[in-house]
Protein backbone atom coordinates (compact mmCIF):
# COMPACT_ATOMS: atom_id res chain seq x y z
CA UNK A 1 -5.29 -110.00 -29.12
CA UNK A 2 -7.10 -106.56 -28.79
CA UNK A 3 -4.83 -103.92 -28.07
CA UNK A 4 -6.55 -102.08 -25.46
CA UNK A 5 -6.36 -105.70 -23.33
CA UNK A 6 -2.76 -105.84 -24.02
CA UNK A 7 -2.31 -102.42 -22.45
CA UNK A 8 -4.63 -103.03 -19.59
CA UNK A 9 -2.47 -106.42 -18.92
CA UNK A 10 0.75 -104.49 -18.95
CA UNK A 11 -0.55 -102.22 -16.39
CA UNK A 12 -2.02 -104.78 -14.36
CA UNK A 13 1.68 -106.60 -14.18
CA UNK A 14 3.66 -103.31 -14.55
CA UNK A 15 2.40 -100.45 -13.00
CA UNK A 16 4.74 -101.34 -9.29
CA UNK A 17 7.59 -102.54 -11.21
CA UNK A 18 10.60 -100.25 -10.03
CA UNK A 19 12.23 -99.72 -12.75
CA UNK A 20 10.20 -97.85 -16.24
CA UNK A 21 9.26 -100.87 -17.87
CA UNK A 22 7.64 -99.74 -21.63
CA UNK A 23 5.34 -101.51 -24.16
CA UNK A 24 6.42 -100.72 -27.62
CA UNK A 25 6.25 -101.98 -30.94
CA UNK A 26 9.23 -102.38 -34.01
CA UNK A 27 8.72 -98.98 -34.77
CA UNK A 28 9.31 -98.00 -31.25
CA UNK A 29 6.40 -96.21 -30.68
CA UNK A 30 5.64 -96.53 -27.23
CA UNK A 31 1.80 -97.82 -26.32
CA UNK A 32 2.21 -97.70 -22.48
CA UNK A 33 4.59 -96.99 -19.60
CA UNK A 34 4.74 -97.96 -16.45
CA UNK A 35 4.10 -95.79 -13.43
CA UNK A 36 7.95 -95.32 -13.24
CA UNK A 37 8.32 -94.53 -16.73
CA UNK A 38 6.36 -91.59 -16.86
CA UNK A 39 7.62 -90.28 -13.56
CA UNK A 40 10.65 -90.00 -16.16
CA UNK A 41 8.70 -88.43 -18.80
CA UNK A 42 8.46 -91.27 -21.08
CA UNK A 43 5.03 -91.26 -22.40
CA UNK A 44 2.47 -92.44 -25.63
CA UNK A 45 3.43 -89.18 -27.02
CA UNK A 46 7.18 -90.39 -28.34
CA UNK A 47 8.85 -92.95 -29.92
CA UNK A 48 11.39 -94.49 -27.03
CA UNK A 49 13.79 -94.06 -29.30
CA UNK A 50 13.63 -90.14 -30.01
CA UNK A 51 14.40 -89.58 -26.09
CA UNK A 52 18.13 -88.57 -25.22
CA UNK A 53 21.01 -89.39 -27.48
CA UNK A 54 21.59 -91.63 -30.86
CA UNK A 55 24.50 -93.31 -29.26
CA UNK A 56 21.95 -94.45 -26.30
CA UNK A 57 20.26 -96.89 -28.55
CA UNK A 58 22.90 -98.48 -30.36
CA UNK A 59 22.76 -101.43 -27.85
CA UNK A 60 18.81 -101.90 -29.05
CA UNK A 61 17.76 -105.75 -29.23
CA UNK A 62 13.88 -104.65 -30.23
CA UNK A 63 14.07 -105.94 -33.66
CA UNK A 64 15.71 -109.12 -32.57
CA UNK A 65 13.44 -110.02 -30.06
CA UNK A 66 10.39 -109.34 -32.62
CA UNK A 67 12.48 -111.58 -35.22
CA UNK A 68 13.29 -114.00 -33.00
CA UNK A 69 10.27 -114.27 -30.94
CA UNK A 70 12.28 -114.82 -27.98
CA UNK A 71 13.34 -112.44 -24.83
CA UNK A 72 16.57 -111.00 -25.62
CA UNK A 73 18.84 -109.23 -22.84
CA UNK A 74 22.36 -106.66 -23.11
CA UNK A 75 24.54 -106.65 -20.45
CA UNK A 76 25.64 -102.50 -19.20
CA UNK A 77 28.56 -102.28 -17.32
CA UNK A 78 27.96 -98.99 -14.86
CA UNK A 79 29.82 -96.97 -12.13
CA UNK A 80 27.13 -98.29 -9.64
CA UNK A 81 27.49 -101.86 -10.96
CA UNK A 82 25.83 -104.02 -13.83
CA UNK A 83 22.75 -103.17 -15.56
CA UNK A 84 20.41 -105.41 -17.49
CA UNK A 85 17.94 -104.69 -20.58
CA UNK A 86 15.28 -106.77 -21.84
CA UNK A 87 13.31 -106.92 -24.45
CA UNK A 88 10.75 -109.44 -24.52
CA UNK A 89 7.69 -110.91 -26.51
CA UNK A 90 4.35 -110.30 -25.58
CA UNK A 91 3.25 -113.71 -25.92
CA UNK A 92 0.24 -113.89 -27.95
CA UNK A 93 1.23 -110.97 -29.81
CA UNK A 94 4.86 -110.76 -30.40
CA UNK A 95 4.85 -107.45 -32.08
CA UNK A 96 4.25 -105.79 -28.57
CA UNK A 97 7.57 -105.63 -26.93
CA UNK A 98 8.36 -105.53 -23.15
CA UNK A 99 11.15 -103.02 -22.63
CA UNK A 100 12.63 -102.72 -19.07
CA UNK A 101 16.23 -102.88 -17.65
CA UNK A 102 17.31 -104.08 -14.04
CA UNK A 103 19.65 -101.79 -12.25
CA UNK A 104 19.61 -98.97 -14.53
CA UNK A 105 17.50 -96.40 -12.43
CA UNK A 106 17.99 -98.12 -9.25
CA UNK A 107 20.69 -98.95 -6.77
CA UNK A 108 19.82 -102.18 -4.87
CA UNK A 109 19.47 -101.28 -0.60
CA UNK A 110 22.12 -102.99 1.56
């Protein structure tokens, strides 16, 4: 699959996530962000796994999910409550990786 189309689909399906949701590849280069993402500076400019700390990545499933060809998922226990990370096949072209977590950047409303 062209890679422009890839990045116009992620956009299309991405773009109002809530949480930054980033398409990447095994080298963790990222290709796109979401809207959210680059509100948080994350950009086509880094590799996702240059921003912050070392010890922030340990927990990375990328190269499983690429091996694997299947959506992988760590569980983060936080102060606010639990957290979840995915990484997941592009399907059609599994070397694209969906990266997003659930409850990381947000609090759910009451």
């Amino acid at each position: 699959m062209d890679e422009q189309k890839i990045i116009e689909a992620f956009h299309l399906m991405w773009d109002h996530f809530p949480e930054p949701v980033l398409l990447i590849k095994k080298n963790r280069q990222i290709y796109a962000a979401n809207r959210k993402a680059v509100s948080f500076g994350m950009d086509k400019q880094v590799r996702c796994s240059d921003r912050g700390n070392p010890e922030q990545h340990k927990g990375c499933l990328c190269n499983r999910a690429i091996d694997e060809k299947r959506t992988t998922c760590v569980i983060y226990d936080r102060q606010a409550g639990k957290a979840y990370g995915y990484w997941m096949p592009v399907a059609g072209a599994e070397d694209y990786i969906i990266h997003f977590s659930v409850g990381a950047f947000t609090v759910p409303e009451s």
